[in-house]
Protein backbone atom coordinates (compact mmCIF):
# COMPACT_ATOMS: atom_id res chain seq x y z
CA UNK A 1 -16.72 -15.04 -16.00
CA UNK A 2 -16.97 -17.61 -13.16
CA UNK A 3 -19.69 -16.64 -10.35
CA UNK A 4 -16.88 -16.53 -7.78
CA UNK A 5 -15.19 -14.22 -9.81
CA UNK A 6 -18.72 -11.89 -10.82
CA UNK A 7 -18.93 -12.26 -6.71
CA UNK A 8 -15.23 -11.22 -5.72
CA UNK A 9 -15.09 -8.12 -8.44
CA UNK A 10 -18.75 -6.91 -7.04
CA UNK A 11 -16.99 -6.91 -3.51
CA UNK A 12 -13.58 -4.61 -5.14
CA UNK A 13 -16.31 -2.21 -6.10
CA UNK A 14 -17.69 -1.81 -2.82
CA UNK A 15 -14.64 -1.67 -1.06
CA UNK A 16 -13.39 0.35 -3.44
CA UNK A 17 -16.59 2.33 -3.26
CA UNK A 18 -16.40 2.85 0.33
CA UNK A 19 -12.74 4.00 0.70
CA UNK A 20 -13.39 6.34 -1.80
CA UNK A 21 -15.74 8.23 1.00
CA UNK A 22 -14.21 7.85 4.04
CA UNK A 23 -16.49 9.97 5.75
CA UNK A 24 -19.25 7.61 5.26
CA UNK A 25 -17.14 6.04 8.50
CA UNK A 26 -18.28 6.52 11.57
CA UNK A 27 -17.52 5.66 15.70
CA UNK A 28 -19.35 5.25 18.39
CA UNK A 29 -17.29 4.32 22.04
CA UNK A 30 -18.48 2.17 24.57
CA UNK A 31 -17.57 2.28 28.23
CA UNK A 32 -15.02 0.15 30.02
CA UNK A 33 -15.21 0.20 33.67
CA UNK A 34 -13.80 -0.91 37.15
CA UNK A 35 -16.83 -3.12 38.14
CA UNK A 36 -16.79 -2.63 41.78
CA UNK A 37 -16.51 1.03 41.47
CA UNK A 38 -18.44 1.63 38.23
CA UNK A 39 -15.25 4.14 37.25
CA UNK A 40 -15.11 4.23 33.21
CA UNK A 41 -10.90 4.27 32.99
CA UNK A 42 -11.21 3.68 28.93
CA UNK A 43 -13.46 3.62 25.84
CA UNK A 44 -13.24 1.54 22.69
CA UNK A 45 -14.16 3.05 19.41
CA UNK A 46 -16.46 0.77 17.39
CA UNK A 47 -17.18 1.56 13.89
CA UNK A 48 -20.04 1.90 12.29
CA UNK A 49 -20.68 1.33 8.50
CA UNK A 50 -23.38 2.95 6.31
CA UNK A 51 -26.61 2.55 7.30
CA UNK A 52 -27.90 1.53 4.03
CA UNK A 53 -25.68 -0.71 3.69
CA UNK A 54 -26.65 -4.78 4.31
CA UNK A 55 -23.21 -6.13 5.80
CA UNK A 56 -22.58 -5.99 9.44
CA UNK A 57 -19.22 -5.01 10.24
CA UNK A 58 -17.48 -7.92 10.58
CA UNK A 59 -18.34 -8.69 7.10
CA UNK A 60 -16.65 -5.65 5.76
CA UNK A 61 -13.71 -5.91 7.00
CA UNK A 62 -13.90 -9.71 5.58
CA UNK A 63 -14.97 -8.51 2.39
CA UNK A 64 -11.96 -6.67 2.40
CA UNK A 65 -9.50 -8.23 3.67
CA UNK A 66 -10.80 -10.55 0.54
CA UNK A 67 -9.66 -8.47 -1.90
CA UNK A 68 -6.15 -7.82 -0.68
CA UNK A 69 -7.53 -4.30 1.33
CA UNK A 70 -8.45 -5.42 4.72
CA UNK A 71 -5.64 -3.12 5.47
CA UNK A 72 -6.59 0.06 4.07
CA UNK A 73 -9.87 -0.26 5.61
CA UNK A 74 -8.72 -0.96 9.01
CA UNK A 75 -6.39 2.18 8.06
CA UNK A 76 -9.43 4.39 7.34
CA UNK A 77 -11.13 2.88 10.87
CA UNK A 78 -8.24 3.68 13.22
CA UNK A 79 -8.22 7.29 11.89
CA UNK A 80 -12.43 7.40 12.07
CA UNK A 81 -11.94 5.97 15.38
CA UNK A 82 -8.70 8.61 16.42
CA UNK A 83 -11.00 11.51 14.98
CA UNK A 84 -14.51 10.81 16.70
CA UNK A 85 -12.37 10.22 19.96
CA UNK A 86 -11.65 14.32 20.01
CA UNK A 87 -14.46 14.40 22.39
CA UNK A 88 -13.36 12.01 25.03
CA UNK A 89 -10.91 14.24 27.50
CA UNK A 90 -7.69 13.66 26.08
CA UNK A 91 -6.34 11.67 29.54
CA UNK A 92 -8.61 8.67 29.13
CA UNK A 93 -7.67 5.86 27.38
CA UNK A 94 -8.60 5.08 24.10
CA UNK A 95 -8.68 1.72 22.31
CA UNK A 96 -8.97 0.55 18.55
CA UNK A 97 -9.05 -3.00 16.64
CA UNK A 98 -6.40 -3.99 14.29
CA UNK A 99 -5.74 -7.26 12.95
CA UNK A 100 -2.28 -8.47 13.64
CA UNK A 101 -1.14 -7.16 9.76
CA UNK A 102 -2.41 -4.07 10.25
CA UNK A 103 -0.90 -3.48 13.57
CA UNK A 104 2.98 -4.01 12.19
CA UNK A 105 1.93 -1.57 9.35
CA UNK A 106 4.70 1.29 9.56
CA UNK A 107 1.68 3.80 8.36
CA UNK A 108 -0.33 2.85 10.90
CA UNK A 109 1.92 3.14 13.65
CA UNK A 110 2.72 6.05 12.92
CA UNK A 111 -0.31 7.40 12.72
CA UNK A 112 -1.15 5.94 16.88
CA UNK A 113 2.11 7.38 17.64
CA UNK A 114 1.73 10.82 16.51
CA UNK A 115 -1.44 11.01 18.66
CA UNK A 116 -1.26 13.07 21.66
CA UNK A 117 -3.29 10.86 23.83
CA UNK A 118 -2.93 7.54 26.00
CA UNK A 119 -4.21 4.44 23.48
CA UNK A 120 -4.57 0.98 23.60
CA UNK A 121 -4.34 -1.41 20.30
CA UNK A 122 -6.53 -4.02 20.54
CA UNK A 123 -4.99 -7.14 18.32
CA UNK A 124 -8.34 -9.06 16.71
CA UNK A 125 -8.50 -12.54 16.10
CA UNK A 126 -9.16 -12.69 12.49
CA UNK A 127 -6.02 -14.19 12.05
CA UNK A 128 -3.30 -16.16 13.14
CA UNK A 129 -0.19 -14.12 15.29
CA UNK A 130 2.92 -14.39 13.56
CA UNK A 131 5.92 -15.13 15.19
CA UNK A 132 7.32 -11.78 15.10
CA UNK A 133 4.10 -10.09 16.51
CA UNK A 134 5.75 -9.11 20.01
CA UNK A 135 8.82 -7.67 18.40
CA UNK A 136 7.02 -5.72 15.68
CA UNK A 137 4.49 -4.02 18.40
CA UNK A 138 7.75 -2.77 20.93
CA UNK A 139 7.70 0.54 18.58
CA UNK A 140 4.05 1.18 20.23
CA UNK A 141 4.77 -0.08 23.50
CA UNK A 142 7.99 2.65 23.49
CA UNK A 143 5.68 5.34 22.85
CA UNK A 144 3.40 4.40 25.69
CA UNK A 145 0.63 2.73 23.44
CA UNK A 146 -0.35 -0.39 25.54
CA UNK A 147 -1.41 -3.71 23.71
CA UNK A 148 -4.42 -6.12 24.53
CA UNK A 149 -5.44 -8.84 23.03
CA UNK A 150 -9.28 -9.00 22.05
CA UNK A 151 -11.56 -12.09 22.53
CA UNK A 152 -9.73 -14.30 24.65
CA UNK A 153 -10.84 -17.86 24.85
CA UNK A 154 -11.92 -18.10 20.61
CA UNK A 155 -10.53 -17.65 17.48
CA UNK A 156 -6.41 -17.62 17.34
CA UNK A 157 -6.35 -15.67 20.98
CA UNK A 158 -5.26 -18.90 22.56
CA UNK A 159 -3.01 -19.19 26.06
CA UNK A 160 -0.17 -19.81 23.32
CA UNK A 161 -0.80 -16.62 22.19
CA UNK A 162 -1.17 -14.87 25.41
CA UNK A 163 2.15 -16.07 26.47
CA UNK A 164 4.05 -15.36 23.24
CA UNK A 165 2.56 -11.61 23.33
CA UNK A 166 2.42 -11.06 26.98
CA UNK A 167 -0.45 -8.34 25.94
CA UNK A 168 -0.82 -5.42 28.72
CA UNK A 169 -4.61 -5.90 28.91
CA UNK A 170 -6.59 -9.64 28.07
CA UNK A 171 -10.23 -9.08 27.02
CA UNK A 172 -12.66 -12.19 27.39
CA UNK A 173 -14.25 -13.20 24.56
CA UNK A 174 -17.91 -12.08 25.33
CA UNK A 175 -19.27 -15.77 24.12
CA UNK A 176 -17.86 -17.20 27.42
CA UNK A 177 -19.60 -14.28 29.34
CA UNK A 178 -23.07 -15.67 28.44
CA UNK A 179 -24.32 -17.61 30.95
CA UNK A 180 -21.14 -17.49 32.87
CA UNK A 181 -23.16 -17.47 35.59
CA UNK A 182 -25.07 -20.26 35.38
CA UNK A 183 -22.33 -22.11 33.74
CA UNK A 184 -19.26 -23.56 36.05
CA UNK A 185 -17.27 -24.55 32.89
CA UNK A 186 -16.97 -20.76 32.02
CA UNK A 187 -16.65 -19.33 35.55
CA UNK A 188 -13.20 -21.85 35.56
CA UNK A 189 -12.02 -20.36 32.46
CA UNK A 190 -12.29 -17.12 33.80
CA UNK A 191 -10.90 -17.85 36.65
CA UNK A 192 -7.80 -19.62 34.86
CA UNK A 193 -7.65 -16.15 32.54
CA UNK A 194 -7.66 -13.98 35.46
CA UNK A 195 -4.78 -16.14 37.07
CA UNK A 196 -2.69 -15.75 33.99
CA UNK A 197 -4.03 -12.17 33.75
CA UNK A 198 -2.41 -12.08 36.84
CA UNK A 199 0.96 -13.88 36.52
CA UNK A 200 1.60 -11.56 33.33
CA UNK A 201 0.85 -7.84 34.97
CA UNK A 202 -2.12 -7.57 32.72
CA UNK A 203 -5.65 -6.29 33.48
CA UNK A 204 -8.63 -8.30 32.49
CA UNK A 205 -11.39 -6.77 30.72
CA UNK A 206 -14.48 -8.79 30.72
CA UNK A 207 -16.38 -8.03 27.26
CA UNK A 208 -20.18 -8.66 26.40
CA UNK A 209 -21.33 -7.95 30.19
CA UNK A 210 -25.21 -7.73 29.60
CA UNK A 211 -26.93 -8.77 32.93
CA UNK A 212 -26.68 -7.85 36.46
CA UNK A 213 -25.82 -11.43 37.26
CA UNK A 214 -23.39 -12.00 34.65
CA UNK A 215 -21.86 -8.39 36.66
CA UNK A 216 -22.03 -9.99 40.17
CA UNK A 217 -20.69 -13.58 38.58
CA UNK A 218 -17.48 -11.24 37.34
CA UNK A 219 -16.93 -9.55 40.68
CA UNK A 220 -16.75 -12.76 42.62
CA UNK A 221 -14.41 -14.76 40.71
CA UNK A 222 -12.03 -11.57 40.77
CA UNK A 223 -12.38 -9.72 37.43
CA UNK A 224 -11.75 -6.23 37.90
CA UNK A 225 -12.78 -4.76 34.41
CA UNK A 226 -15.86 -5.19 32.21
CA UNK A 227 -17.60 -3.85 29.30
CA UNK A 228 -20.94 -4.58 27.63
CA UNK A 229 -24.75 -2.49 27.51
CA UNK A 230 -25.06 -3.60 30.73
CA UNK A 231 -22.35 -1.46 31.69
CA UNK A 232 -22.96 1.23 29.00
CA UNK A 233 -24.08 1.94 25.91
CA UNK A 234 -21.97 2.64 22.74
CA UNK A 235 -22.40 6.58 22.12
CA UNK A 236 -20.80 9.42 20.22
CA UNK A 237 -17.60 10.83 21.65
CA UNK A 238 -19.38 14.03 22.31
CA UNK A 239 -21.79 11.94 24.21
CA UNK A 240 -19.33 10.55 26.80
CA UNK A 241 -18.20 11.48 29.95
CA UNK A 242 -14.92 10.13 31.81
């Protein structure tokens, strides 16, 4: 057996492994806030993995998205995600990741739109929108489930994008956050995705907000909404307070 293939059946078994015990799943929620005010008016759930386990996140879901169930994990996520969120009072906003193919499964939308409780869907960049993206999320968007794209300014989550989706929230890709304030480059592409932000009705979410300055930088170029440890700490849903 080729090395790529002893490498690629390894990853099956931990996938495999790891769906089998769902419950090893678990979420933590992170504040997102008005950032004059301070107001949280959301949270996103952010999963966490086993801790014995070696791979960050992101490589999980690339490990299994590699062997065709990037899917079911994302799948098992939401519902971690849905579940932890029990403690968050059930009129504040709740958001979860799903790739694009994930997001037009009919399983999975049913399972956000059974949910008694105001949620946003925030589309990842791991891979390209297809054409039919906008269409296939208007099932969501009729059941009051709002739709923002996550980590504007990288990955596929290009203006093109924006415009084709015309998401209800834009979230800036935290890598243009860093040093925004020292850096003029970033400040005008904030300031261009607030002005879209703008033209489209959509809110602007500023993500990876980890300094006071990077917080004052935000407020006077116009964003309204940020998120990041500066701004608060992932916690339980038990922990959190609206």
């Amino acid at each position: 057996m080729l090395p790529e293939a002893v490498e690629t059946e390894g990853l099956q078994d931990r996938v495999d492994a790891l769906l089998a015990q769902p419950d090893a799943l678990s979420a933590v929620f992170q504040p997102i806030v008005h950032l004059t005010s301070g107001k949280t008016i959301a949270y996103e759930g952010l999963i966490r993995f086993p801790a014995s386990s070696e791979l960050t996140p992101t490589q999980w879901f690339n490990a299994a998205r590699r062997v065709g169930r990037g899917v079911d994990l994302e799948h098992a996520a939401l519902c971690t995600v849905l579940s932890g969120a029990r403690g968050i009072p059930s009129d504040c906003p709740v958001a979860g990741n799903l790739s694009p193919s994930a997001a037009l499964e009919p399983a999975i939308q049913d399972v956000l739109t059974f949910q008694g409780r105001p949620l946003i869907v925030e589309i990842t960049e791991h891979e390209p929108f297809p054409d039919d993206l906008g269409a296939g999320l208007t099932h969501l968007r009729d059941h009051g489930i709002r739709v923002a794209v996550d980590d504007a300014g990288a990955g596929y989550a290009s203006f093109t994008q924006l415009l084709r989706l015309r998401p209800d929230i834009i979230k800036i890709d935290g890598e243009l956050i860093a040093g925004i304030d020292e850096d003029p480059v970033k400040r005008a592409l904030a300031t261009a995705l607030n002005s879209l932000a703008s033209e489209l009705q959509a809110k602007l979410v500023a993500e990876g907000v980890e300094t006071p300055s990077q917080l004052q930088t935000l407020i006077r170029l116009g964003v309204e909404y940020g998120q990041g440890i500066h701004l608060g700490q992932p916690q339980p849903g038990a922990d959190t307070s609206a």
